[in-house]
Protein backbone atom coordinates (compact mmCIF):
# COMPACT_ATOMS: atom_id res chain seq x y z
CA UNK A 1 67.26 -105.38 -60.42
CA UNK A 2 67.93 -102.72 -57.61
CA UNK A 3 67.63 -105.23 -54.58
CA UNK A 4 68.70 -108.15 -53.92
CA UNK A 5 65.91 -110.18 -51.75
CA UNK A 6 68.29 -112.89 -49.97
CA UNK A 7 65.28 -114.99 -48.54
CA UNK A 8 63.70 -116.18 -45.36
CA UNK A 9 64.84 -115.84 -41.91
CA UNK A 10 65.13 -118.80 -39.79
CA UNK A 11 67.92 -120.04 -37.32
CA UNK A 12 69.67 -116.76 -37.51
CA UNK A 13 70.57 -117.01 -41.14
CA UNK A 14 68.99 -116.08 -44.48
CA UNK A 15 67.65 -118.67 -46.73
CA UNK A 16 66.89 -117.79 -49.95
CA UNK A 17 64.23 -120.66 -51.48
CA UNK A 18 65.78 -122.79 -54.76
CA UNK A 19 64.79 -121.35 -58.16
CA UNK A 20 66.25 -124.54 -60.00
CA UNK A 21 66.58 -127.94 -59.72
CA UNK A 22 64.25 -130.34 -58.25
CA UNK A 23 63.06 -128.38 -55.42
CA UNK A 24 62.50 -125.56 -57.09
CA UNK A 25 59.59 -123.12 -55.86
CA UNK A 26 57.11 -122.41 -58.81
CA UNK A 27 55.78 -118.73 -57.45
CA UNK A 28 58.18 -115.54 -57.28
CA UNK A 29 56.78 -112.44 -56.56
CA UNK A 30 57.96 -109.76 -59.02
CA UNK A 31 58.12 -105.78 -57.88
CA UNK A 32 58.89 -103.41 -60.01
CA UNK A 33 58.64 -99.54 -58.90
CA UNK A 34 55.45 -97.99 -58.57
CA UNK A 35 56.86 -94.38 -59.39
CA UNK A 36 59.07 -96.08 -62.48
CA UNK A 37 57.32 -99.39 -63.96
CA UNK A 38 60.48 -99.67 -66.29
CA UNK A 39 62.73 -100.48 -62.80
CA UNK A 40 62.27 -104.16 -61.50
CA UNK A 41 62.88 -103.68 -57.94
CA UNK A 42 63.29 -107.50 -56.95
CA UNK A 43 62.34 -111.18 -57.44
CA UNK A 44 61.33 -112.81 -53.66
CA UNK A 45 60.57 -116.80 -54.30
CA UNK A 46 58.02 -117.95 -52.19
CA UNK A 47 58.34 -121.13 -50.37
CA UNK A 48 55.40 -122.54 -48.46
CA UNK A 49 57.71 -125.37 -46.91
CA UNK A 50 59.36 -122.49 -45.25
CA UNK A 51 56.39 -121.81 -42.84
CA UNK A 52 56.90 -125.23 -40.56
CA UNK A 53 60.29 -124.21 -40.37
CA UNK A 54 60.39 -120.68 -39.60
CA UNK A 55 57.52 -121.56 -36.63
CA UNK A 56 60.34 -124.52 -35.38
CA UNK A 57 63.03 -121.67 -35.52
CA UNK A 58 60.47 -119.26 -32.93
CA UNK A 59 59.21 -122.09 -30.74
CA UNK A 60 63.09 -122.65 -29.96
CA UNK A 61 63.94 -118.85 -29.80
CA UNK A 62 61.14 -118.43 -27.55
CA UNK A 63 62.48 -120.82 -24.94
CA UNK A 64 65.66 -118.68 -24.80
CA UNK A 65 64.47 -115.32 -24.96
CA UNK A 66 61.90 -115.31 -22.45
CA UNK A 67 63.98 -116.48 -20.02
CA UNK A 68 65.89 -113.52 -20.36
CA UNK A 69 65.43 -110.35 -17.58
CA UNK A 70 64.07 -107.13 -19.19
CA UNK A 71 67.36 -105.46 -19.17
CA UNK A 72 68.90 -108.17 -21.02
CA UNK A 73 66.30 -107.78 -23.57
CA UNK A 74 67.10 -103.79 -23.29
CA UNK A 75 70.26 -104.58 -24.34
CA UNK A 76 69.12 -106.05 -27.60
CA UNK A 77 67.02 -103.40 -28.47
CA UNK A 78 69.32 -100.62 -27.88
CA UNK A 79 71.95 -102.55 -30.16
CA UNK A 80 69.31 -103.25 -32.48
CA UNK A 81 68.54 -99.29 -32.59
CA UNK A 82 71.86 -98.96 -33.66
CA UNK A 83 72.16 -100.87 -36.48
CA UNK A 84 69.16 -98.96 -37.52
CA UNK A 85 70.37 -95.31 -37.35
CA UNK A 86 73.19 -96.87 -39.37
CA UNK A 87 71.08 -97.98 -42.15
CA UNK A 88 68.43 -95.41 -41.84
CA UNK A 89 69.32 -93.16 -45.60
CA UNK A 90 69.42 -97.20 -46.87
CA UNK A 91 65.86 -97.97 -45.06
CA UNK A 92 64.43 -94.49 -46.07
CA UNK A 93 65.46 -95.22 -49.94
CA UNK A 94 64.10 -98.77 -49.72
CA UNK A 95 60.76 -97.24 -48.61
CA UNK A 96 60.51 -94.61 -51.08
CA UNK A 97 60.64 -96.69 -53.99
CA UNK A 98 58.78 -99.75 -53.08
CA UNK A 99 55.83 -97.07 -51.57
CA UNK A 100 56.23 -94.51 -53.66
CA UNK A 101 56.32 -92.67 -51.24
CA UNK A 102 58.24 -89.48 -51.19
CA UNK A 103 61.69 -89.52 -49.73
CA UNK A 104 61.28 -86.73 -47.33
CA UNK A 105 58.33 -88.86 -45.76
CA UNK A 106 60.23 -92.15 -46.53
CA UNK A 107 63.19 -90.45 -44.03
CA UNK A 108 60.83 -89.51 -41.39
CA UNK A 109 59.28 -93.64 -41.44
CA UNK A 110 62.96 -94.65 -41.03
CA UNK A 111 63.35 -91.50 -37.87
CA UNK A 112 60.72 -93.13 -36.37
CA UNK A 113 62.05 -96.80 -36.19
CA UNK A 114 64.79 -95.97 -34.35
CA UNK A 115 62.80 -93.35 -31.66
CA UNK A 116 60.31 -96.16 -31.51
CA UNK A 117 62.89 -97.98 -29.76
CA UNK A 118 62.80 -95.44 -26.79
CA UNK A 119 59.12 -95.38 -26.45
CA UNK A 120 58.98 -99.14 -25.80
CA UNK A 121 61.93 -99.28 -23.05
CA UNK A 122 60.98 -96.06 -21.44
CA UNK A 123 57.00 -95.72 -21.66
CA UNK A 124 55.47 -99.27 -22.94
CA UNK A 125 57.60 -101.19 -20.22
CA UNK A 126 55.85 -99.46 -17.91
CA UNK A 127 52.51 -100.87 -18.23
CA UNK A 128 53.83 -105.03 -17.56
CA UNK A 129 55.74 -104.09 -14.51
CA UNK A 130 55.44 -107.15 -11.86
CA UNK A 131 52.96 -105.99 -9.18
CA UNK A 132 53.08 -107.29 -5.33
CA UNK A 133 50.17 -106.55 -3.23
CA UNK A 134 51.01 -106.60 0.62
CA UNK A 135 48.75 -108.21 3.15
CA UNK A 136 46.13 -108.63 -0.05
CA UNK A 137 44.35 -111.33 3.06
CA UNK A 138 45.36 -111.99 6.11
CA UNK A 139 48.59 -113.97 6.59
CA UNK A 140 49.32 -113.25 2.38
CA UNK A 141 50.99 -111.02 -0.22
CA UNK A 142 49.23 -110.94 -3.49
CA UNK A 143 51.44 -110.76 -6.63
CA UNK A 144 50.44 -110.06 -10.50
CA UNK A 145 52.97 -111.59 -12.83
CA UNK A 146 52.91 -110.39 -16.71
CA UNK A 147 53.63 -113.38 -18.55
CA UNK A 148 54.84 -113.50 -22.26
CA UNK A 149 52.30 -115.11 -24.37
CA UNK A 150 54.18 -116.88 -26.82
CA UNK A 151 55.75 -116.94 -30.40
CA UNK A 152 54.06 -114.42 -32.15
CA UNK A 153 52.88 -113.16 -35.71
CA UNK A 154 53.39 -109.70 -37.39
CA UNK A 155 51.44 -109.53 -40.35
CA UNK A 156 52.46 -105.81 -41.60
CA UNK A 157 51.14 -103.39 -44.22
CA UNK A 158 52.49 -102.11 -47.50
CA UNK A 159 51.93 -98.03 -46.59
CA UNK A 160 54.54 -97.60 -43.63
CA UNK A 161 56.16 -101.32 -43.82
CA UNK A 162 59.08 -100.41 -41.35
CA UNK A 163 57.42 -97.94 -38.70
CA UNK A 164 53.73 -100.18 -38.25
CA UNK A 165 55.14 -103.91 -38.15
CA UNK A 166 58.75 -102.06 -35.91
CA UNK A 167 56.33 -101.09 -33.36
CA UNK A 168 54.75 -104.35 -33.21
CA UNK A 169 57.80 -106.66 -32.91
CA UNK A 170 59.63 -104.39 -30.23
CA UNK A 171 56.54 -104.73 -27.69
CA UNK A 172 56.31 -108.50 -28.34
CA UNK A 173 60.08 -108.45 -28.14
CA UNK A 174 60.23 -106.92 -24.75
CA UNK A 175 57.88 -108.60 -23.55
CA UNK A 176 59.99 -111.65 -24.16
CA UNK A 177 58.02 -113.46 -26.80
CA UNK A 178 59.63 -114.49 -30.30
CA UNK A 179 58.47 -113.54 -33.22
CA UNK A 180 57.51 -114.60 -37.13
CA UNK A 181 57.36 -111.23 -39.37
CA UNK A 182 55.11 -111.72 -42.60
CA UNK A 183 55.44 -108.53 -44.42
CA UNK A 184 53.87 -107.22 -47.33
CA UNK A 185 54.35 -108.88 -50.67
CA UNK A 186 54.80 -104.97 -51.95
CA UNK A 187 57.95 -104.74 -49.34
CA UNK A 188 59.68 -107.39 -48.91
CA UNK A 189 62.94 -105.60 -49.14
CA UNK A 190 62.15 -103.10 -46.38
CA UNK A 191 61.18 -105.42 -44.04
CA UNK A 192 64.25 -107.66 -45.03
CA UNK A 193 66.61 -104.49 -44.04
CA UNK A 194 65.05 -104.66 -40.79
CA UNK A 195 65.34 -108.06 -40.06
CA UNK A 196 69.50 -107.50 -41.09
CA UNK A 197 69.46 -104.69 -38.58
CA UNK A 198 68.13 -107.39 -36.00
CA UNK A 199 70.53 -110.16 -36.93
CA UNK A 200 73.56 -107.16 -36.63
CA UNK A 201 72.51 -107.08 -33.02
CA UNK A 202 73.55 -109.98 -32.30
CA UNK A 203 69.61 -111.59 -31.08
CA UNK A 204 69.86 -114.83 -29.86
CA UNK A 205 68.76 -117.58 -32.91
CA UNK A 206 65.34 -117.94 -33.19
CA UNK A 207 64.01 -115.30 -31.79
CA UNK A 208 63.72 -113.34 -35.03
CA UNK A 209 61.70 -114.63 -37.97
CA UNK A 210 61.15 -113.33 -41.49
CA UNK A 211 59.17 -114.90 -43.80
CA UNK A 212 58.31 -113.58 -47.30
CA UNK A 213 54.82 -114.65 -49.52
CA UNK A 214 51.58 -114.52 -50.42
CA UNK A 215 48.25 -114.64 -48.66
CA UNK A 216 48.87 -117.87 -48.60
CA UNK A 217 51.68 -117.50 -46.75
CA UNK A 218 49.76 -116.01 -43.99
CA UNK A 219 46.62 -118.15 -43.99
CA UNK A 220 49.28 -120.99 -43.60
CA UNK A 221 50.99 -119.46 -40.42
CA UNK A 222 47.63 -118.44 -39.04
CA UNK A 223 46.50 -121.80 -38.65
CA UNK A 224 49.92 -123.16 -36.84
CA UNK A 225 49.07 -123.91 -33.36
CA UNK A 226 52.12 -123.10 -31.66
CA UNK A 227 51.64 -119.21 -32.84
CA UNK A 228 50.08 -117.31 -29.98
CA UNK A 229 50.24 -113.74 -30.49
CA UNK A 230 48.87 -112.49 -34.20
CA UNK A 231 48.99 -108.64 -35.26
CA UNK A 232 47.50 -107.59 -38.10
CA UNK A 233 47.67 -104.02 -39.48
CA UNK A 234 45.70 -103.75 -43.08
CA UNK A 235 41.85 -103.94 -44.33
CA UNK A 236 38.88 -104.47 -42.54
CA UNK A 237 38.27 -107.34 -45.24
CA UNK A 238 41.19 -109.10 -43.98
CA UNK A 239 41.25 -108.84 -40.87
CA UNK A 240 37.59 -110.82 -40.95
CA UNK A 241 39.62 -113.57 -43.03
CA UNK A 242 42.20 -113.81 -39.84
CA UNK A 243 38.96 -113.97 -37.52
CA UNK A 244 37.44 -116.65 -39.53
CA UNK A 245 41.00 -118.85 -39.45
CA UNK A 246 41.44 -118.21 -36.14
CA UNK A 247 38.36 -117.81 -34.21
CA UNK A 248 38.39 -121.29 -32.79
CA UNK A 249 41.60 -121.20 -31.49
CA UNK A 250 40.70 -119.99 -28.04
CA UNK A 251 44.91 -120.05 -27.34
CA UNK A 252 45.25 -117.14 -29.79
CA UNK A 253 45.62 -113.45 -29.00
CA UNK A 254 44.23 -111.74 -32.38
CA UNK A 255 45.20 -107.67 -32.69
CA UNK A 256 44.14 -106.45 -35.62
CA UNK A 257 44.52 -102.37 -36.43
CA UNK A 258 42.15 -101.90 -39.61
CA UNK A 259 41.11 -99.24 -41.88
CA UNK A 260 39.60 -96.25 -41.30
CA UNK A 261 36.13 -93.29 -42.89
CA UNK A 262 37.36 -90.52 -41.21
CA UNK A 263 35.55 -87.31 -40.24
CA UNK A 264 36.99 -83.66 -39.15
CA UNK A 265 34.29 -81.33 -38.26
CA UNK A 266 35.16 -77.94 -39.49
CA UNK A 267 32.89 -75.19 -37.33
CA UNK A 268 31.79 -71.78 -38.25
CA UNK A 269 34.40 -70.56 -35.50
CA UNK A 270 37.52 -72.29 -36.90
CA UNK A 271 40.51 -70.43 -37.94
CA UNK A 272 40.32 -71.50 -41.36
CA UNK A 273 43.80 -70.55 -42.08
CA UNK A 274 45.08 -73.08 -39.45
CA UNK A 275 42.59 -75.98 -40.76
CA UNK A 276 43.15 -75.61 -44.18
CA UNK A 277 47.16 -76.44 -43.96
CA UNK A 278 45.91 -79.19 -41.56
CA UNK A 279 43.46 -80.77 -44.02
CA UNK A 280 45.91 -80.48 -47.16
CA UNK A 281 47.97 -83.00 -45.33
CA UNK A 282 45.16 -85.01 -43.83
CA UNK A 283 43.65 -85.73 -46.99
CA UNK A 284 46.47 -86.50 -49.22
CA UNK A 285 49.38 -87.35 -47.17
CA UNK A 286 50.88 -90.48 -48.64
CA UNK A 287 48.67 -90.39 -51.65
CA UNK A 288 45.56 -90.80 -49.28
CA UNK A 289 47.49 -94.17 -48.15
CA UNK A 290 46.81 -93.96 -44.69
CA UNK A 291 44.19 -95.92 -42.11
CA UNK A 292 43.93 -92.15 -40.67
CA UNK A 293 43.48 -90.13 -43.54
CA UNK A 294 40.65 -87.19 -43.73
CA UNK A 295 37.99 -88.92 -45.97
CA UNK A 296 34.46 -86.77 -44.94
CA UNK A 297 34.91 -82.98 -43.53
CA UNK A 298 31.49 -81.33 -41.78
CA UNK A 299 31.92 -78.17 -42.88
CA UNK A 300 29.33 -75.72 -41.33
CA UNK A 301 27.26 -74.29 -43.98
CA UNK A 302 28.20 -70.52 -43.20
CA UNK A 303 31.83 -70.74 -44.40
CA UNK A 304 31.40 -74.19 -46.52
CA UNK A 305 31.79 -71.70 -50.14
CA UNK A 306 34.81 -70.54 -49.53
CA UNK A 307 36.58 -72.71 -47.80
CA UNK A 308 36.20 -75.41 -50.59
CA UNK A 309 36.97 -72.81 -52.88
CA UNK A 310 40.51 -72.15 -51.08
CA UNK A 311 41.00 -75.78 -50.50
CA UNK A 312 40.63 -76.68 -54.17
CA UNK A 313 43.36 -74.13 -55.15
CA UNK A 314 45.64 -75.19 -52.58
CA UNK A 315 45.01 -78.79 -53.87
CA UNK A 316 45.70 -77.77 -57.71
CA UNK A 317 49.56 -76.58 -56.36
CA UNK A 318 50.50 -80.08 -54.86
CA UNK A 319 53.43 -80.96 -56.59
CA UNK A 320 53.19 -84.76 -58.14
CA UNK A 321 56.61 -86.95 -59.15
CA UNK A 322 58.72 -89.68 -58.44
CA UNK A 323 59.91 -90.09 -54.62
CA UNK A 324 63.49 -90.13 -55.44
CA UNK A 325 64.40 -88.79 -59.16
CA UNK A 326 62.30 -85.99 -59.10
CA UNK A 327 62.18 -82.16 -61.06
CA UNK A 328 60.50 -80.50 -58.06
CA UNK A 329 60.45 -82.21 -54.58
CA UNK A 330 56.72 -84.05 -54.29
CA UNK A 331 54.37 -83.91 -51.89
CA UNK A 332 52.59 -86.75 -53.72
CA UNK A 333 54.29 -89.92 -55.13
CA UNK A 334 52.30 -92.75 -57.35
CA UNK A 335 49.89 -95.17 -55.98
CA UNK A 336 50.78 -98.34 -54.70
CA UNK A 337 49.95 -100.60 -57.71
CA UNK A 338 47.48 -101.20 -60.25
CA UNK A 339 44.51 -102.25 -58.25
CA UNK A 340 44.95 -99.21 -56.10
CA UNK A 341 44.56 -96.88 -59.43
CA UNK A 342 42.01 -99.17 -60.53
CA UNK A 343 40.03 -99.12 -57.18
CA UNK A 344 40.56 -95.46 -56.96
CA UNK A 345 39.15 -94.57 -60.28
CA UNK A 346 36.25 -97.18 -59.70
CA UNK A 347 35.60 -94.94 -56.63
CA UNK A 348 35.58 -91.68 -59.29
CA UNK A 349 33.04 -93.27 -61.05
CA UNK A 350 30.74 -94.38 -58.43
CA UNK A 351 30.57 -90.85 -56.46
CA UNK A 352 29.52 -89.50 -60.32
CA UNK A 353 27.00 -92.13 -60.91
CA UNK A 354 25.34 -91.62 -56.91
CA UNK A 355 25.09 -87.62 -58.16
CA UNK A 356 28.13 -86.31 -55.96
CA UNK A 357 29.09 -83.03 -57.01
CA UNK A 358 33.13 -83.58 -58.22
CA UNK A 359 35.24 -80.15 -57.41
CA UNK A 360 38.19 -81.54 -58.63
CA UNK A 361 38.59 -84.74 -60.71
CA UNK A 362 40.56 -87.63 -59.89
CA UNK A 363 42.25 -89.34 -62.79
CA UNK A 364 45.50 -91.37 -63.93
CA UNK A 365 48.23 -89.11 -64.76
CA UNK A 366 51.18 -89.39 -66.88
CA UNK A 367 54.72 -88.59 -65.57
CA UNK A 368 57.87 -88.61 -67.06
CA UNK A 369 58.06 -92.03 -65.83
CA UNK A 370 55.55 -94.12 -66.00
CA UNK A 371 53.97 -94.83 -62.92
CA UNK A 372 50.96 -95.29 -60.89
CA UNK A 373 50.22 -91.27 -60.50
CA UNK A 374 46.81 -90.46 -59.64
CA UNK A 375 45.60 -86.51 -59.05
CA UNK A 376 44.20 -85.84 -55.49
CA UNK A 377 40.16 -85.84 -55.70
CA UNK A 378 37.44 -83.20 -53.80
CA UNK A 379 33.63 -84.26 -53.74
CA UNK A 380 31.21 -82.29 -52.10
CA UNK A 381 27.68 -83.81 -50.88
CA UNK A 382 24.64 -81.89 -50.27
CA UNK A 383 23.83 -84.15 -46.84
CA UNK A 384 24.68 -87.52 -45.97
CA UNK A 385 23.24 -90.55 -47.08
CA UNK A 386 22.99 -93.35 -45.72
CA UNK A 387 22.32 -95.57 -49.12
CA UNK A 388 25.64 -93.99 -50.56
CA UNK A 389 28.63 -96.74 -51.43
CA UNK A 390 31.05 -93.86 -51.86
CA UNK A 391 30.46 -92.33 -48.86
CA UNK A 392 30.08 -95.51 -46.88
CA UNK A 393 33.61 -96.91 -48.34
CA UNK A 394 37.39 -96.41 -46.90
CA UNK A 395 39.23 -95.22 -50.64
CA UNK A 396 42.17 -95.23 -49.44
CA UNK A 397 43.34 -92.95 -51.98
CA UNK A 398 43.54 -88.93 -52.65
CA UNK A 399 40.18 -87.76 -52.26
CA UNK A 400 38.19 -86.12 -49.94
CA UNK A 401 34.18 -85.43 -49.53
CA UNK A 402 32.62 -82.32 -47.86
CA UNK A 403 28.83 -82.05 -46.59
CA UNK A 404 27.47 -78.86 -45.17
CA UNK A 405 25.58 -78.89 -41.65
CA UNK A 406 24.17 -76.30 -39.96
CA UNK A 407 24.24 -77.88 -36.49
CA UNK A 408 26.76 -79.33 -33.99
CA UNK A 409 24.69 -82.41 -33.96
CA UNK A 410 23.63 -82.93 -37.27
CA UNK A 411 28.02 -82.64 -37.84
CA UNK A 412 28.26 -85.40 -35.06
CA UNK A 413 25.48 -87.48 -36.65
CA UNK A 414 27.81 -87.55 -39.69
CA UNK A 415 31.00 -88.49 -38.21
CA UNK A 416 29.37 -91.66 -36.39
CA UNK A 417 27.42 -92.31 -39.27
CA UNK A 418 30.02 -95.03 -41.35
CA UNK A 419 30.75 -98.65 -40.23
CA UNK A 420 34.30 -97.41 -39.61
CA UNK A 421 35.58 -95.54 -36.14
CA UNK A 422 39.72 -94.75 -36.05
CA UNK A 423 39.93 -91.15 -36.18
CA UNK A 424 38.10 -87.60 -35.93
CA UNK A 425 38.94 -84.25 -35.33
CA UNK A 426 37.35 -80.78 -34.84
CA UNK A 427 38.10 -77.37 -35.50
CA UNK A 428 36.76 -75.05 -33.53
CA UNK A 429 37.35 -72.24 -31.00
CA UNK A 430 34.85 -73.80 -28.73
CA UNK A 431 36.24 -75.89 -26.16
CA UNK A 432 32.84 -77.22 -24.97
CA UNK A 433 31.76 -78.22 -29.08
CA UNK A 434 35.33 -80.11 -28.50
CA UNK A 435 34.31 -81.71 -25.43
CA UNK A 436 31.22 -82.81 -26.48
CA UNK A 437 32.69 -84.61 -29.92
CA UNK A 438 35.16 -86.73 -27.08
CA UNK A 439 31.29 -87.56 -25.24
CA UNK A 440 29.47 -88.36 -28.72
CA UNK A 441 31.45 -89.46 -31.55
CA UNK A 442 32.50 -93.26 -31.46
CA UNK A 443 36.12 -92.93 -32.59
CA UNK A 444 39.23 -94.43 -31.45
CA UNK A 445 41.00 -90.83 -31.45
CA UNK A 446 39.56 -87.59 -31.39
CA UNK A 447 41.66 -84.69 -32.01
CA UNK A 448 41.22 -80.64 -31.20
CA UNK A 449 42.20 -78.53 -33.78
CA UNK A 450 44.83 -80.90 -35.38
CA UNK A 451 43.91 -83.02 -38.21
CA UNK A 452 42.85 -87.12 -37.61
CA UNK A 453 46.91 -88.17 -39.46
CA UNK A 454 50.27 -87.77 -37.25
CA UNK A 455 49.26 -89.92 -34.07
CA UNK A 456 51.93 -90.09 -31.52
CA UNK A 457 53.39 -93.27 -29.93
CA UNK A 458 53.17 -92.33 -26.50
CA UNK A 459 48.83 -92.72 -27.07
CA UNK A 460 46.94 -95.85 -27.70
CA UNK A 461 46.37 -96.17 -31.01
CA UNK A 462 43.30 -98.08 -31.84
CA UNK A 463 39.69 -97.82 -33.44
CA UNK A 464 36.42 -98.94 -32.31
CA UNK A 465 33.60 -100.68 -34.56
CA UNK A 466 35.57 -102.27 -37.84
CA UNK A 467 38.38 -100.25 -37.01
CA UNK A 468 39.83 -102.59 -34.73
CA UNK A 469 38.77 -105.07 -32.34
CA UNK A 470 39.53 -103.25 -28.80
CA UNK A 471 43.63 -104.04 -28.84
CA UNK A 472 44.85 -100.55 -29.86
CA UNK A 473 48.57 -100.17 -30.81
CA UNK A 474 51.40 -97.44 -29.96
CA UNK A 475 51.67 -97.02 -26.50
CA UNK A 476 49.56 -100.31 -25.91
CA UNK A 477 50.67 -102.82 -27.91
CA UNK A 478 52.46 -104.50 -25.34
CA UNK A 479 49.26 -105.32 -23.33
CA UNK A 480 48.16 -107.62 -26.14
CA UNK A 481 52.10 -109.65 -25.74
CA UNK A 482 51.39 -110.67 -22.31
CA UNK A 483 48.94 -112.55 -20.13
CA UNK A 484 48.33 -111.90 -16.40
CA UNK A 485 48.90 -114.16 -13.56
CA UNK A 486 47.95 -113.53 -10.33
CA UNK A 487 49.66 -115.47 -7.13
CA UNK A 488 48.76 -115.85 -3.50
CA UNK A 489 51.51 -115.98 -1.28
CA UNK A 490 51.59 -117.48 1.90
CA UNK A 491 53.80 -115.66 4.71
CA UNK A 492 53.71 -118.67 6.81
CA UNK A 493 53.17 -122.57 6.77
CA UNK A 494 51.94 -123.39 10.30
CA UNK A 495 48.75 -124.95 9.77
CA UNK A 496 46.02 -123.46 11.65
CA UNK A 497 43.59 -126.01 13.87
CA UNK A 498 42.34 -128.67 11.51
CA UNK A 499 39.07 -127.66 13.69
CA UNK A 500 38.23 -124.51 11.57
CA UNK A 501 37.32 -126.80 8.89
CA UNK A 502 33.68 -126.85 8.78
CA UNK A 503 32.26 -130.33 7.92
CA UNK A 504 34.93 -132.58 9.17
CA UNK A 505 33.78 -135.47 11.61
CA UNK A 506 36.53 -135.30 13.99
C-alpha cells in the first residue's frame, strides 16, 4: 500500500482501531487509486466505539482552549501553518492520488491551506471582535461579547478534502471552540496529514479530533449532545439527512455548504475570446467535481453557432491522464469512483432519452492505467424545461448544457429556474445587464465577466435555496462558531429612591 492510515485522533495521539484479536473491528475501508485501480492506496479500520471517545477527548480540549486569549490561539495557528508549508509537496501528492486530481491543481489545494491561515487571523477575526457601547442608557455601557459555541463537527468533502474542511476548523479554532474532523471515507489520508501538521504544533490535547468512517460514523456523532457546532460541505441529499438527525436539537448550530446547477449568461456583447477560456475551466475543472462548476450557459441566440462550435474544439484538446505518472501534463484526471462514472453515464443517457441534442459524447475511457476516466460532455437544449431531470439535476461531472435566448430576461428566467442557487456569472460588456443579474437572479455569488469556479476567501461563500441554508463559508465561517452576548453595565451602584418604583405601598 502507498499510505499508511495510523488511525483516530483523540488525546493528542493516534489510535489506530485493532484488526485482530477479540476486539477486532469487522469494517475497513479499502482505497485504491482512482487514476490507477491496480494501486491500493490504504486500509482505514473503522471503529464506532471510537466516536464516545473522540467527543470525551473535545469536551476536555474545549475547556482549555477557550480559555485561551486570541493571540494565544494565533500562536497555534501560525505554528500550525508551518508545519503545513513543510508538508505541502507531501499534502499536494496525497491529494492527487486519492482525487485524482491533477497535481498542478492538487499543489494549488495544498497553497491554499497554508494562505488560509492568514485570511482567518487577519480578515475573519475581524468580524467577533468584543464590542462596548458607551452610555448605551443612562448611567450604563453596553457590551457585545462573541462567545465560542462549543465542540464542534467538520464533516468534509472528497473533491478539495484539505482546503474546504482547513477553512472550517481554523474559524472554529479561533474562535476558541474544539473540534471533531470526520473526513471523507475517499481521503482519509489527506485529512490524516493535516491533523499531523496540527499535532506538530504543539495544540493543547483535545482540542484536535480526527475520526475516520462511514456514514455511520457521522450519523453517530451527529446525534451526540455535547457537539454544538456541525459543518457540512457535500450533497444537498445529505445535508437533509443532517437536518433530519439534528433538527430537534435546538442547542445545535447546523452549516451546511451544498451542491450547486449553475448558470453563466453569455450575451451577444461578450468578448467571446475572454469567455470561452473562462468556461473551459468552469465546466471541467476538476473533472466537473466542483459545487461551483458551469452546468447551464444562456447563450444569446445571435452568437450561440459558433461559439459552441469553438467551445467543442477547444474541449476535444483537453488533455486526459493520471495526476501524477502522466505522458502529457492533464488538465483532467479520473473520476472519483465508480458511482461517480456510473452516475455520470446514467446522466448521458437520460439527456438522450429527454431529446437533448449531445455535441460531444460523454463516455468511459480507457487509459494506460486503468482508471475512472470519463471524456468531458456538451449538450445543447433548444429552451428550458421545466419537466427535464437532466437539466433539473447537479452532475457533478464533465458536462455542460447550452440553451439559446434571445432576451435578457428570458436568460435570467433560466438561471433562477433550478432548485439549486450557489453560483452565476455573466458576460457581457453591459454593466447595467450585470447589475440587473445581482437585482434578479437568486444566487449566492454572482460574478461579472469571470466564470461561477475560483471564489476567493476574503467573500462569503454561500448559496441560497438548496444550496445552503443561509451560513455561507470563506470569509464568514466564523460567524456560525460563535454566539452573541450582550451585557449591561452599570457605572454606579447607588441605588436611586426606592420611591421611583411605581406600585410599591410605602
Amino acid at each position: 500500500m502507498k499510505f499508511k492510515i495510523l488511525g483516530n485522533y483523540f488525546n493528542n495521539s493516534f489510535h489506530l482501531p485493532p484488526t485482530t484479536g477479540p476486539h477486532a473491528v469487522e469494517n475497513i475501508i479499502k482505497r485504491f487509486c482512482p487514476a490507477d485501480l491496480s494501486l491500493q492506496l490504504w486500509e482505514a479500520p473503522v471503529d464506532y466505539r471510537d466516536v464516545e471517545r473522540v467527543v470525551e477527548s473535545a469536551n476536555a480540549g474545549f475547556k482549555t482552549w477557550r480559555k485561551l486569549s486570541p493571540q494565544e490561539r494565533k500562536k497555534f495557528l501560525k505554528n500550525y501553518q508551518e508545519e503545513v508549508a513543510k508538508r505541502k509537496e507531501e499534502i499536494a501528492l496525497a491529494i492527487a492520488y486519492e482525487t485524482g486530481k491533477p497535481l498542478w491543481e492538487a499543489k494549488t489545494e495544498a497553497a491554499s491551506v497554508i494562505a488560509k491561515v492568514n485570511v482567518t487571523i487577519e480578515d475573519s477575526l475581524a468580524r467577533i471582535t468584543n464590542k462596548d457601547i458607551e452610555n448605551i442608557m443612562p448611567n450604563t455601557n453596553g457590551h457585545v461579547y462573541y462567545k465560542p459555541i462549543g465542540p464542534s463537527l467538520i464533516i468534509g468533502p472528497f473533491n478539495f478534502p484539505c482546503h474546504l474542511a482547513n477553512g472550517q476548523i481554523l474559524s472554529a479554532l479561533a474562535a476558541g471552540n474544539s473540534i471533531v474532523f470526520k473526513p471523507s471515507e475517499k481521503t482519509c489520508y489527506s485529512a490524516q496529514l493535516l491533523i499531523e501538521c496540527f499535532h506538530s504544533a504543539g495544540f493543547p490535547s483535545g482540542v484536535i479530533n480526527l475520526i475516520q468512517g462511514d456514514g455511520e460514523v457521522a450519523r453517530r456523532l451527529l446525534k451526540e449532545k455535547s457537539l454544538k457546532g456541525v459543518f457540512f460541505t457535500g450533497s444537498k441529499e445529505v445535508g437533509k439527512k443532517i437536518l433530519d438527525i439534528t433538527h430537534h436539537d435546538l442547542s445545535k448550530l447546523v452549516s451546511l455548504e451544498l451542491g450547486g446547477k449553475n448558470t453563466t449568461i453569455l450575451h451577444k456583447d461578450a468578448n467571446t475570446d475572454h469567455a470561452l477560456q473562462e468556461l473551459l475551466k468552469a465546466c471541467f475543472l476538476t473533472t466537473g467535481q466542483r459545487c461551483t462548476s458551469t452546468s447551464i450557459v444562456a447563450i444569446h441566440r445571435d452568437i450561440h453557432e459558433e461559439f459552441i462550435t469553438r467551445f467543442h474544439e477547444m474541449a476535444k484538446k483537453i488533455i486526459i491522464d493520471h495526476p501524477v505518472e502522466y505522458v502529457r501534463e492533464p488538465f483532467m484526471g479520473p473520476l472519483v469512483d465508480q458511482g461517480a462514472v456510473d452516475s455520470y453515464l446514467l446522466f448521458m443517457g437520460m439527456a438522450k432519452r429527454e431529446g437533448i441534442q449531445e455535441i460531444m459524447r460523454g463516455k468511459h475511457i480507457e487509459k494506460s492505467k486503468k482508471g475512472h476516466y470519463v471524456s468531458p460532455s456538451i449538450h445543447l437544449a433548444e429552451r428550458w424545461n421545466n419537466d427535464s431531470m437532466f437539466l433539473h439535476s447537479e452532475i457533478f461531472g464533465p458536462n455542460v448544457t447550452f440553451i439559446p435566448y434571445d432576451t435578457i430576461d428570458e436568460a435570467i428566467k433560466i438561471a433562477n429556474a433550478t432548485e439549486y442557487g450557489l453560483a452565476a456569472s455573466i458576460f457581457t460588456k453591459d454593466i447595467n445587464i450585470y447589475k440587473l443579474c445581482v437585482e434578479e437572479i437568486d444566487s449566492g455569488l454572482i460574478n461579472f465577466n469571470r466564470s461561477t469556479v475560483g471564489a476567493s476567501a476574503k467573500l462569503p461563500f454561500g448559496g441560497v435555496k438548496n444550496s445552503g441554508n443561509y451560513r455561507p463559508a470563506a470569509l464568514t465561517t466564523i460567524d456560525a462558531c460563535v454566539y452573541q452576548m450582550a451585557s449591561l453595565e452599570v457605572l454606579s451602584d447607588e441605588p436611586d429612591d426606592i420611591k421611583s418604583i411605581i406600585g410599591l405601598d410605602l
